[in-house]
PDB file of N, CA and C in Angstrom:
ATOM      1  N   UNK A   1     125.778 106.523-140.611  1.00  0.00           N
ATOM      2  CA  UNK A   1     125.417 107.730-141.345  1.00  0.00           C
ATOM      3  C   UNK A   1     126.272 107.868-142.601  1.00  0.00           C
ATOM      4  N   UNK A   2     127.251 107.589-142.193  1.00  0.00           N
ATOM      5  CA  UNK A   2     128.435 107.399-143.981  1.00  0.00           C
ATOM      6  C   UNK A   2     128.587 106.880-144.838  1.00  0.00           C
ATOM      7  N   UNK A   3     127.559 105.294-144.622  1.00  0.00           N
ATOM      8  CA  UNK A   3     127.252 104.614-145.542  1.00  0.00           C
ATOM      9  C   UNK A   3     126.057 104.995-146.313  1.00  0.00           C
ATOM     10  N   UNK A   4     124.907 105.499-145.391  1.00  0.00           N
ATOM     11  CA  UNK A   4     123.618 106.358-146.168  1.00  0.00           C
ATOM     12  C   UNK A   4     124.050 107.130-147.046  1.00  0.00           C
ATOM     13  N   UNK A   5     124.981 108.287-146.539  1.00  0.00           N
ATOM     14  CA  UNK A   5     125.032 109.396-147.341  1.00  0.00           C
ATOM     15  C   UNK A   5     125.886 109.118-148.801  1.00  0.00           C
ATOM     16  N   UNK A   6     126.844 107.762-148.182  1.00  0.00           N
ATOM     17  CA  UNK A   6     127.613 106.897-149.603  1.00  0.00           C
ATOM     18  C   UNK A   6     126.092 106.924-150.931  1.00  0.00           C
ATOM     19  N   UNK A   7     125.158 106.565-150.225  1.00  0.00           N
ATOM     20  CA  UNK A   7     123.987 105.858-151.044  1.00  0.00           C
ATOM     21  C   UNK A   7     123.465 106.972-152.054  1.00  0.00           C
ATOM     22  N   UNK A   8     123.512 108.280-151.649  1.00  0.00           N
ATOM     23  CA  UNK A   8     122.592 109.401-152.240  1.00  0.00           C
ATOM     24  C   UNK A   8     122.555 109.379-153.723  1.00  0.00           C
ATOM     25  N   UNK A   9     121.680 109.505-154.095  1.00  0.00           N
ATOM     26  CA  UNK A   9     121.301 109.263-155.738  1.00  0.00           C
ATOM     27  C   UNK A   9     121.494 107.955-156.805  1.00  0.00           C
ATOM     28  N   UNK A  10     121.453 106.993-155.385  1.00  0.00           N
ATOM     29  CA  UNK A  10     120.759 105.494-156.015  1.00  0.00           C
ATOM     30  C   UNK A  10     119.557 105.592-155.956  1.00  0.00           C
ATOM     31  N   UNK A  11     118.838 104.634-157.201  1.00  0.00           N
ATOM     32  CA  UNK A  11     117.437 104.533-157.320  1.00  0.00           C
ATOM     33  C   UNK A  11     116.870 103.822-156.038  1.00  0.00           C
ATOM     34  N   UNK A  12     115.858 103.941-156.408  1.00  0.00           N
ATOM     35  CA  UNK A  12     114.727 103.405-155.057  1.00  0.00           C
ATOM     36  C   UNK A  12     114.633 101.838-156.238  1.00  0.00           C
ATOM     37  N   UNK A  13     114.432 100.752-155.781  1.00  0.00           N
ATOM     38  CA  UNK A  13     114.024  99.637-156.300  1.00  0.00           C
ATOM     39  C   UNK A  13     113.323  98.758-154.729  1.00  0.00           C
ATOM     40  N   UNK A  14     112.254  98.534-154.999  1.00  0.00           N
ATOM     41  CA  UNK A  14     111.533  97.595-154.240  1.00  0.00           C
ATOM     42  C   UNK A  14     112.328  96.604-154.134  1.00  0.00           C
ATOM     43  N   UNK A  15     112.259  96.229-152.128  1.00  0.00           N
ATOM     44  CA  UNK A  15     112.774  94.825-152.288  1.00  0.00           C
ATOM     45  C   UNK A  15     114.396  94.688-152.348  1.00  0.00           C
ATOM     46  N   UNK A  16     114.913  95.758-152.834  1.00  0.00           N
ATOM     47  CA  UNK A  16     116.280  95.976-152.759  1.00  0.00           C
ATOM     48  C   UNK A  16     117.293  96.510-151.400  1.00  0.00           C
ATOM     49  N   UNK A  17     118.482  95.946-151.083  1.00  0.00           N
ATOM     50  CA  UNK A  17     119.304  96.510-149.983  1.00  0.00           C
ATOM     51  C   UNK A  17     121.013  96.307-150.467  1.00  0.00           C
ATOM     52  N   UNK A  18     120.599  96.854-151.071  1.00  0.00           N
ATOM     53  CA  UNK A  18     122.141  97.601-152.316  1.00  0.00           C
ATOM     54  C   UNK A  18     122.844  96.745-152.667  1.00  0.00           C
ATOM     55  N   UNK A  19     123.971  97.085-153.117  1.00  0.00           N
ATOM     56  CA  UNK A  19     124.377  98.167-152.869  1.00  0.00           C
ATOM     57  C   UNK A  19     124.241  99.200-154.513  1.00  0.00           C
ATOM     58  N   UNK A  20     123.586  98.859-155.330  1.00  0.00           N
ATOM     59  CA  UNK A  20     123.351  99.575-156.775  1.00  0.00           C
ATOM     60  C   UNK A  20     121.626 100.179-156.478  1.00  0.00           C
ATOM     61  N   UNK A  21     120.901  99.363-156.175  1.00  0.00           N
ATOM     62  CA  UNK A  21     119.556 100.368-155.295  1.00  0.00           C
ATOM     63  C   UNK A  21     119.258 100.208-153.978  1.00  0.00           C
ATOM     64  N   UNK A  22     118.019 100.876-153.746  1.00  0.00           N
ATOM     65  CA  UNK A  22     117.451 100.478-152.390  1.00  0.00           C
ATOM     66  C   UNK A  22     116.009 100.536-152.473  1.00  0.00           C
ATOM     67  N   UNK A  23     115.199  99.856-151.046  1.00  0.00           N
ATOM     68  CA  UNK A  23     113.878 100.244-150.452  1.00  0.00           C
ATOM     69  C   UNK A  23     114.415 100.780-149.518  1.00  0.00           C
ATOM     70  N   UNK A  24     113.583 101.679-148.613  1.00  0.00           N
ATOM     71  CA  UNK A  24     113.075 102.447-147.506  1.00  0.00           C
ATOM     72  C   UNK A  24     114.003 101.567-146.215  1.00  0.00           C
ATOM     73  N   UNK A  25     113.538 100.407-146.036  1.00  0.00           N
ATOM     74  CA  UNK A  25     114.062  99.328-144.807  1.00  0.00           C
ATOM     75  C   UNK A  25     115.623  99.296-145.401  1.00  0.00           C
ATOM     76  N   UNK A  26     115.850  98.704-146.804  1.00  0.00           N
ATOM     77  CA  UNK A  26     116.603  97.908-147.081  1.00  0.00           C
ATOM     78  C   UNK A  26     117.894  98.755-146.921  1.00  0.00           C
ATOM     79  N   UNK A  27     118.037 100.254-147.072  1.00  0.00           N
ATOM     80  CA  UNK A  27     118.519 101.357-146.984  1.00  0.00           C
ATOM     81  C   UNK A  27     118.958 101.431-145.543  1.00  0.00           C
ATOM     82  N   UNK A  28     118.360 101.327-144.801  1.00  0.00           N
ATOM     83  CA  UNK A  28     118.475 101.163-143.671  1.00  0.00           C
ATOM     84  C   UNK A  28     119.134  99.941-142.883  1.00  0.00           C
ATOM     85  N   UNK A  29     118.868  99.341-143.517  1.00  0.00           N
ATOM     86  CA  UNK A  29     119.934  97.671-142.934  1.00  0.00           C
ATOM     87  C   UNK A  29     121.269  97.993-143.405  1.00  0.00           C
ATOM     88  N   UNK A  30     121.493  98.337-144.800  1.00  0.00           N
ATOM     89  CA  UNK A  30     122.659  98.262-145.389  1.00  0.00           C
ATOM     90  C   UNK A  30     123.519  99.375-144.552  1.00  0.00           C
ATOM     91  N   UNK A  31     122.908 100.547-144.631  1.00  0.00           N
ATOM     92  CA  UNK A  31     123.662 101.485-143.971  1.00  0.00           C
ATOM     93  C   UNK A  31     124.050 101.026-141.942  1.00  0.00           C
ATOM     94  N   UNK A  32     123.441 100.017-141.483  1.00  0.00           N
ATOM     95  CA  UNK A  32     123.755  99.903-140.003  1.00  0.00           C
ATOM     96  C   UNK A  32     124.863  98.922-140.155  1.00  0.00           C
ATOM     97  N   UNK A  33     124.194  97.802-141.423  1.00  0.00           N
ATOM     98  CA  UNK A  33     125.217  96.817-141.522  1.00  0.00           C
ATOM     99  C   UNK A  33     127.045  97.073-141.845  1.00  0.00           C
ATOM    100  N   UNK A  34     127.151  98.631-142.243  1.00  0.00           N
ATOM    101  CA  UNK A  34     128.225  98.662-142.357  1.00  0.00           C
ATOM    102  C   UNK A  34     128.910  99.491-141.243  1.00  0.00           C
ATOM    103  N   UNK A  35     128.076  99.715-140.067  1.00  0.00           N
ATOM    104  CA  UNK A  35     128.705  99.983-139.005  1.00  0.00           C
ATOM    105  C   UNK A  35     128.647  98.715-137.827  1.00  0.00           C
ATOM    106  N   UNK A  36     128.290  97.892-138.400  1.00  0.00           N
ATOM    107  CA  UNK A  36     128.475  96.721-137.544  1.00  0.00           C
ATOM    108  C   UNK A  36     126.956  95.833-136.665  1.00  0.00           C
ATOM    109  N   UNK A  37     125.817  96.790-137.017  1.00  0.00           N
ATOM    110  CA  UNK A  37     124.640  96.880-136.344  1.00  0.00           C
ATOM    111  C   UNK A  37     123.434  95.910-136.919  1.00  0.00           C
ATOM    112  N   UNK A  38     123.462  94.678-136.866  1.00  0.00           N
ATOM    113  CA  UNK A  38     122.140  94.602-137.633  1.00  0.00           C
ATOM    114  C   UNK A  38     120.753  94.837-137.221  1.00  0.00           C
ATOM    115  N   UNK A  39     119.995  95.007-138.598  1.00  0.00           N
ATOM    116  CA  UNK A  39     119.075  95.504-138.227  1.00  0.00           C
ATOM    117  C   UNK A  39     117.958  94.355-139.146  1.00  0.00           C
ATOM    118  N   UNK A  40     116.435  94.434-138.388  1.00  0.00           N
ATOM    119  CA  UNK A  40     115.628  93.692-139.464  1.00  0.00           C
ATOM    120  C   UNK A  40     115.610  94.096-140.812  1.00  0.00           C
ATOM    121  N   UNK A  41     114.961  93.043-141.350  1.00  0.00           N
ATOM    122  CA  UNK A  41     114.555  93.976-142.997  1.00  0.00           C
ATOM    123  C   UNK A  41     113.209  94.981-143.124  1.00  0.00           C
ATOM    124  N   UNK A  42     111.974  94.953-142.342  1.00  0.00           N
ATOM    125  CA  UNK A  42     111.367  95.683-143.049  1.00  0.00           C
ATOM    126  C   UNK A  42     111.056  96.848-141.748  1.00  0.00           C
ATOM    127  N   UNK A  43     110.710  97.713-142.351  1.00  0.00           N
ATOM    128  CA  UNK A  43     110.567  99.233-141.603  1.00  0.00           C
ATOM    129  C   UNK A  43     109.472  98.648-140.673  1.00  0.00           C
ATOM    130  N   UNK A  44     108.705  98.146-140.614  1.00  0.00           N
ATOM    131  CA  UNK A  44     107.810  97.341-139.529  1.00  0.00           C
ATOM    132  C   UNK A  44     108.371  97.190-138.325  1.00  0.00           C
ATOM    133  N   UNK A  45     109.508  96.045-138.572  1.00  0.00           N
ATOM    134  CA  UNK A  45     109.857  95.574-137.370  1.00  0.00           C
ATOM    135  C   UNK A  45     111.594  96.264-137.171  1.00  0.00           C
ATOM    136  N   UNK A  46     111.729  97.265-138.611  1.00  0.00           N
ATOM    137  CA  UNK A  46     112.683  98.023-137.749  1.00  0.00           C
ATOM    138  C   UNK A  46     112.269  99.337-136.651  1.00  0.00           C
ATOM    139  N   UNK A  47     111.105  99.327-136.573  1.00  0.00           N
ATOM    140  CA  UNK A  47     110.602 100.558-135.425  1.00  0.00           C
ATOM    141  C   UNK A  47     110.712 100.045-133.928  1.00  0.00           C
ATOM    142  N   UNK A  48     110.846  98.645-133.920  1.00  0.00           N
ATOM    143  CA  UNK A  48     110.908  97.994-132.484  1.00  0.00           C
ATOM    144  C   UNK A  48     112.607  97.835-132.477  1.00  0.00           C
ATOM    145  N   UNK A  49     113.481  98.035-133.461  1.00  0.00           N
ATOM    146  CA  UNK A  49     114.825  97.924-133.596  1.00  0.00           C
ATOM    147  C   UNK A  49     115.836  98.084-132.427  1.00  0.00           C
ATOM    148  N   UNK A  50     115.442  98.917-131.442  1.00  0.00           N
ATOM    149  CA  UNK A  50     116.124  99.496-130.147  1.00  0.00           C
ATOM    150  C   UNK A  50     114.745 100.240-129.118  1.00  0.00           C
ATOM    151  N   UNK A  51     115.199 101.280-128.556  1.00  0.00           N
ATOM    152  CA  UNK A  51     114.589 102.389-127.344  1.00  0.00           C
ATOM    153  C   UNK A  51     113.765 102.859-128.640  1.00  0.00           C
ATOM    154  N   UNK A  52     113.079 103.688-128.297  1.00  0.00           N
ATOM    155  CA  UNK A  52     112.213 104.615-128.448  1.00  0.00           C
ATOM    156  C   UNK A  52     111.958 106.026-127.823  1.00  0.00           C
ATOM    157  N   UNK A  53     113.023 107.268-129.083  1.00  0.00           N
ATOM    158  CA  UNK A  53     112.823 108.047-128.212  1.00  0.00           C
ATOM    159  C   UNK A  53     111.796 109.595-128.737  1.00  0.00           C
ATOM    160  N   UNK A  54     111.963 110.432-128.196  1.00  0.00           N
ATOM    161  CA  UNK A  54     110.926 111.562-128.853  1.00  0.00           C
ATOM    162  C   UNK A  54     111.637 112.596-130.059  1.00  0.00           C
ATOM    163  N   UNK A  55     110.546 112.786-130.563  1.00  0.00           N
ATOM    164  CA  UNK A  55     111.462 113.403-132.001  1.00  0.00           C
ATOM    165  C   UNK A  55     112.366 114.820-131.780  1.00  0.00           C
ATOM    166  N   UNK A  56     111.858 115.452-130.745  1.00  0.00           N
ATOM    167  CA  UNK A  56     112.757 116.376-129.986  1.00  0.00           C
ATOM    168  C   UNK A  56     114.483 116.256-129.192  1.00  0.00           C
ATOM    169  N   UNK A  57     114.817 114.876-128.971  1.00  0.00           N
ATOM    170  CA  UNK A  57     115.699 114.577-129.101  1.00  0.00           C
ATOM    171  C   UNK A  57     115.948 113.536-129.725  1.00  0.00           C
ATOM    172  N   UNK A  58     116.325 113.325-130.909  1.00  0.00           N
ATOM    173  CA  UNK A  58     116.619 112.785-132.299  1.00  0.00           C
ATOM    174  C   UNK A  58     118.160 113.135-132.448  1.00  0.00           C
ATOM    175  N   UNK A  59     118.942 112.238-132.770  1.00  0.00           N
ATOM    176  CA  UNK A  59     120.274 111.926-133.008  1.00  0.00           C
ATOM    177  C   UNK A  59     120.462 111.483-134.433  1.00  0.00           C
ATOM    178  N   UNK A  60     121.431 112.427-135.268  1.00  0.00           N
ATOM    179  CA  UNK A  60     122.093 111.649-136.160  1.00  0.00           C
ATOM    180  C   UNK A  60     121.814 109.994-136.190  1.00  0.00           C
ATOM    181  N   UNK A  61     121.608 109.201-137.070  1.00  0.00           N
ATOM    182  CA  UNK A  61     121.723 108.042-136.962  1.00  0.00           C
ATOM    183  C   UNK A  61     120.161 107.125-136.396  1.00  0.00           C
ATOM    184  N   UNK A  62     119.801 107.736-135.294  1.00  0.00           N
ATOM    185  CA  UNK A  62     118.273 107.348-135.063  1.00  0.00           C
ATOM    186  C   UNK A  62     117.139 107.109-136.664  1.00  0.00           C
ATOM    187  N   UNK A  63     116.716 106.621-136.832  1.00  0.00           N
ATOM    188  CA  UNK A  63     115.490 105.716-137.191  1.00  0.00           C
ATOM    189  C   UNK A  63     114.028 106.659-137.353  1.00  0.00           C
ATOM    190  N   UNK A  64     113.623 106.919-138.232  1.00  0.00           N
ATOM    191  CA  UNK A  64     112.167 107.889-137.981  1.00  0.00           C
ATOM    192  C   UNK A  64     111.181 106.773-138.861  1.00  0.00           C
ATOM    193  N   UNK A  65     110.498 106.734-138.065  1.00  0.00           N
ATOM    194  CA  UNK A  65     109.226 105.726-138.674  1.00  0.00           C
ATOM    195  C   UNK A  65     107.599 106.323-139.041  1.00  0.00           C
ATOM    196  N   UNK A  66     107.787 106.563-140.185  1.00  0.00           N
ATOM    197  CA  UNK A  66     106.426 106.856-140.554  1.00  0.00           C
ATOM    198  C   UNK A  66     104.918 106.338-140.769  1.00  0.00           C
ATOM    199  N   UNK A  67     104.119 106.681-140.909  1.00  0.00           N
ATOM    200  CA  UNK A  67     102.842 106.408-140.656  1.00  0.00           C
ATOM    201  C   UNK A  67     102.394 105.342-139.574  1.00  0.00           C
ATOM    202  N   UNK A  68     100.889 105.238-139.256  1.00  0.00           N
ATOM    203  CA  UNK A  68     101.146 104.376-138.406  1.00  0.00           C
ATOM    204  C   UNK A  68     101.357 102.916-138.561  1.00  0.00           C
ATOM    205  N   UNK A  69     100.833 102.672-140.146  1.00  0.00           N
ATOM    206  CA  UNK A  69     101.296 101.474-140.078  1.00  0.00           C
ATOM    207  C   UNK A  69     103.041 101.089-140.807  1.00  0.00           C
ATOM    208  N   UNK A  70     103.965 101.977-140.319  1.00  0.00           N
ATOM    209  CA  UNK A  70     105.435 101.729-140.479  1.00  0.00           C
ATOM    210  C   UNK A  70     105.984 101.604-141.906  1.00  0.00           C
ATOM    211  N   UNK A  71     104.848 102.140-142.766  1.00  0.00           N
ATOM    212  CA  UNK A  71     105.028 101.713-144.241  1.00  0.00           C
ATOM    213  C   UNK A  71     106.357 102.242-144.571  1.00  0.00           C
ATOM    214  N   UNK A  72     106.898 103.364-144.074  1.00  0.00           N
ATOM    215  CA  UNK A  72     108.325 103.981-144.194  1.00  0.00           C
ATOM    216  C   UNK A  72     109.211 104.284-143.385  1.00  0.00           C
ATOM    217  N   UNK A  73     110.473 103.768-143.935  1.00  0.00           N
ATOM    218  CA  UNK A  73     111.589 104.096-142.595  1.00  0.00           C
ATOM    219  C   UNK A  73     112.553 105.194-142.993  1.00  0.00           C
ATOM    220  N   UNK A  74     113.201 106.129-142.518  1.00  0.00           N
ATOM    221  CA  UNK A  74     114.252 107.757-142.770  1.00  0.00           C
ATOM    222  C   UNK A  74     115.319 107.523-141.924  1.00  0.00           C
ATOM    223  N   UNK A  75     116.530 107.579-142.123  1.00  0.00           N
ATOM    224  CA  UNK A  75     117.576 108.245-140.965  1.00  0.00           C
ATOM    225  C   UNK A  75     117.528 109.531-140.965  1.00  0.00           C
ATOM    226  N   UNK A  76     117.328 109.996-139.554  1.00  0.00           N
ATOM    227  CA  UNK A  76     117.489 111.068-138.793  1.00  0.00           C
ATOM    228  C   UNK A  76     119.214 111.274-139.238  1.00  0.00           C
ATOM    229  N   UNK A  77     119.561 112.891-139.825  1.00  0.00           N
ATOM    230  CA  UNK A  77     120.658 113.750-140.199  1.00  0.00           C
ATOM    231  C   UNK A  77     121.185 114.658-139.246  1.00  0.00           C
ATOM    232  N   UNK A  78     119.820 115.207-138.618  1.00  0.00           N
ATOM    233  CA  UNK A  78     120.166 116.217-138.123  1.00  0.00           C
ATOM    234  C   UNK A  78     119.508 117.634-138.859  1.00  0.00           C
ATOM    235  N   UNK A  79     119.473 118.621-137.974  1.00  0.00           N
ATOM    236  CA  UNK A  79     119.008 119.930-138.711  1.00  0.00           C
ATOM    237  C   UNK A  79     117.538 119.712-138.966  1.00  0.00           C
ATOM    238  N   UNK A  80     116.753 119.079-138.937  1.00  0.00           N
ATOM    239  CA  UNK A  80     115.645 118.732-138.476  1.00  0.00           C
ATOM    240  C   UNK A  80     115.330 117.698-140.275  1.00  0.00           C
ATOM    241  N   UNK A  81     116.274 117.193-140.545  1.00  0.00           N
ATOM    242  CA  UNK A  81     116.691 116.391-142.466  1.00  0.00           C
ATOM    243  C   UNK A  81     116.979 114.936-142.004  1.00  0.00           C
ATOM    244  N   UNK A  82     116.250 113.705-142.775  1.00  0.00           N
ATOM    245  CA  UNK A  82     116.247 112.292-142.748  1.00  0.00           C
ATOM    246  C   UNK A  82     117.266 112.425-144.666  1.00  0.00           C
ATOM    247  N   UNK A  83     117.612 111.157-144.387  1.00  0.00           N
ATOM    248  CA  UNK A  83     117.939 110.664-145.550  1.00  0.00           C
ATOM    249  C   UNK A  83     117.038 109.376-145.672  1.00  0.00           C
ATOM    250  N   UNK A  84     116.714 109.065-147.145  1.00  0.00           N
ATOM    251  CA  UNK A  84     116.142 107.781-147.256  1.00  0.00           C
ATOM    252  C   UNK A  84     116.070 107.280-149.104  1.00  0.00           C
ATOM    253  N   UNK A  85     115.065 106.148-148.893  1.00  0.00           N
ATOM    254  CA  UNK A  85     114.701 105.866-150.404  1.00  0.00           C
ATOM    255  C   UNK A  85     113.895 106.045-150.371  1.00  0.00           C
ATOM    256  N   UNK A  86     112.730 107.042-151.266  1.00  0.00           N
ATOM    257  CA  UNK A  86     111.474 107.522-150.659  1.00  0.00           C
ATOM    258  C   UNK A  86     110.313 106.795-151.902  1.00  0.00           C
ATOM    259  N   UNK A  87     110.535 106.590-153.049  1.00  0.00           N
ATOM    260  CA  UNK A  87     109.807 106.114-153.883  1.00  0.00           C
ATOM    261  C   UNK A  87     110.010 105.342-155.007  1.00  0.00           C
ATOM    262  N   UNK A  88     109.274 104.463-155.542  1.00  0.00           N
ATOM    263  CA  UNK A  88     110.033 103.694-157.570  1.00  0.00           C
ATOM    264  C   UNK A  88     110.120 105.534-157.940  1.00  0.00           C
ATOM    265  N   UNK A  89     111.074 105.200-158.728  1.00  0.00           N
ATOM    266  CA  UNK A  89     111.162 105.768-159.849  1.00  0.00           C
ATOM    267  C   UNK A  89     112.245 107.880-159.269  1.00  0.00           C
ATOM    268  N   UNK A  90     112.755 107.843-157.484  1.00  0.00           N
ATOM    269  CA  UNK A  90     113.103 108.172-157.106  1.00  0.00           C
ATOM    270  C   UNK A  90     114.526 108.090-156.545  1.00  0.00           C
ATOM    271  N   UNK A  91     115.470 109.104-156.091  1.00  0.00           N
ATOM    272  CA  UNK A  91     116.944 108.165-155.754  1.00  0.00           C
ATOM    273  C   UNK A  91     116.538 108.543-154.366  1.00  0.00           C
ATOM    274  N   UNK A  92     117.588 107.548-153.786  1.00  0.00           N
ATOM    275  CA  UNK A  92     118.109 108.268-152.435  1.00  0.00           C
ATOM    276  C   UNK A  92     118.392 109.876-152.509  1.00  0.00           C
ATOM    277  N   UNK A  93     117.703 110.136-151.316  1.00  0.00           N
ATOM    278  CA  UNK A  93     117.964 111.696-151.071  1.00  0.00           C
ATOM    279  C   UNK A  93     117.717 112.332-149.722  1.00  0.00           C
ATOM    280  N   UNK A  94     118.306 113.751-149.454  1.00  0.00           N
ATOM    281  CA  UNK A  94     117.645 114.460-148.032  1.00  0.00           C
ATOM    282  C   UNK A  94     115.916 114.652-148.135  1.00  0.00           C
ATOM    283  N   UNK A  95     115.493 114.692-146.551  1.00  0.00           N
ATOM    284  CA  UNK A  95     114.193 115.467-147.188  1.00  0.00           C
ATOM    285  C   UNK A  95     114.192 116.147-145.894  1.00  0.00           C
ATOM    286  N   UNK A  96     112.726 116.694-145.162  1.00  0.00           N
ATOM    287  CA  UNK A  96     112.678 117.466-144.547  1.00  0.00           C
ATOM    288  C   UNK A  96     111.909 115.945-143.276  1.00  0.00           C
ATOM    289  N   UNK A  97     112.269 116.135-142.160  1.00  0.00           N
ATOM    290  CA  UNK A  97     111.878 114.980-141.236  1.00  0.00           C
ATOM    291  C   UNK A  97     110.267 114.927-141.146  1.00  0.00           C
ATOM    292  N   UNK A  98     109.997 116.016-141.448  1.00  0.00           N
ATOM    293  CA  UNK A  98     108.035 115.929-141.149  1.00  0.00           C
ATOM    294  C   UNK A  98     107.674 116.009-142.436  1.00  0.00           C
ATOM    295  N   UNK A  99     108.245 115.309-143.532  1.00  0.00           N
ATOM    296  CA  UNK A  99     107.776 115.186-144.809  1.00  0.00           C
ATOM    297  C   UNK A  99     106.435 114.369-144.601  1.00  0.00           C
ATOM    298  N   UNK A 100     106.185 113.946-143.767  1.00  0.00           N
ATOM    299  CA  UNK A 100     104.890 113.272-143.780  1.00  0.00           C
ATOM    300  C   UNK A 100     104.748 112.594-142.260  1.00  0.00           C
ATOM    301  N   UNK A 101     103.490 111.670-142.105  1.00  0.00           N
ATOM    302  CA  UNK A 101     103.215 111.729-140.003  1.00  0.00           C
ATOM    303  C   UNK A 101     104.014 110.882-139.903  1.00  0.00           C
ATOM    304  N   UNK A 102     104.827 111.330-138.816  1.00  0.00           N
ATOM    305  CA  UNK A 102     106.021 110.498-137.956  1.00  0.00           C
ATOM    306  C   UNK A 102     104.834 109.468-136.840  1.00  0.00           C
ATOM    307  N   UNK A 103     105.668 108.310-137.136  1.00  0.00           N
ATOM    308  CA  UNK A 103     104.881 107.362-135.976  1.00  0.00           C
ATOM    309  C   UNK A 103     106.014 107.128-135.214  1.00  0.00           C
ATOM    310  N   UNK A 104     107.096 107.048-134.727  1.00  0.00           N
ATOM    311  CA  UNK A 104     107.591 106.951-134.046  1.00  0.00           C
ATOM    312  C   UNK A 104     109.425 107.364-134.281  1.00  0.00           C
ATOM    313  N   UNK A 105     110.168 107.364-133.348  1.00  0.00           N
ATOM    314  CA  UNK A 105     111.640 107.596-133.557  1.00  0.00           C
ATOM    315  C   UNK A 105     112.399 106.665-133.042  1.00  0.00           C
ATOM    316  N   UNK A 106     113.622 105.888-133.261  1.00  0.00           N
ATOM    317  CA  UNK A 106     113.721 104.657-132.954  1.00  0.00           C
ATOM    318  C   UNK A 106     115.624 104.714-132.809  1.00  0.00           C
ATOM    319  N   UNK A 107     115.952 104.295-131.567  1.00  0.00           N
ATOM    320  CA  UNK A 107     117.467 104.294-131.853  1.00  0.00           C
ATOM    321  C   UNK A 107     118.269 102.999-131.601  1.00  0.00           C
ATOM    322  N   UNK A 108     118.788 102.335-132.520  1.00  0.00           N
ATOM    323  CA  UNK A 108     118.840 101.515-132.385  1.00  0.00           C
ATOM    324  C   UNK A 108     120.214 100.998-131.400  1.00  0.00           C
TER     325      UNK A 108
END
């Protein structure tokens, strides 16, 4: 979670896993990788990353996977807030966790 929140207001760049931008996945590797965790590269096959649990109990640090086809990956904050890289031309930032359909929650 300390390396994400390190990230806030880097650009989004496709394809990127920092540490000057990010994608959605790549954001997500970098930030596990510096707690020791690896993780795949793309939000696809980071939804199979660990357990699978319900968005009602969601932990700091857990994984939120959007749509159904996994096109986007969020860390779960807490307070019901993901951090992520959400778009080109966007930085890293908070958003609200049901910013759009959750397909699954993932802890790795």
């Amino acid at each position: 979670l300390a390396a994400a929140r390190s990230a806030l207001g880097r650009p989004y760049v496709w394809g990127a896993n920092g540490p000057s931008g990010f994608d959605c996945s790549g954001l997500m590797q970098w930030s596990y990788a510096h707690a020791g965790i690896q993780l795949p590269r793309t939000s696809q096959e980071q939804r199979f990353a660990g357990r699978r649990v319900p968005l009602s109990q969601a932990r700091p640090g857990d994984l939120v996977v959007y749509r159904s086809d996994a096109s986007h990956v969020a860390m779960y904050v807490g307070h019901g807030q993901v951090i992520h890289a959400p778009h080109p031309g966007a930085a890293v930032r908070y958003d609200p966790v049901g910013m759009m359909p959750i397909s699954s929650v993932t802890r790795p």
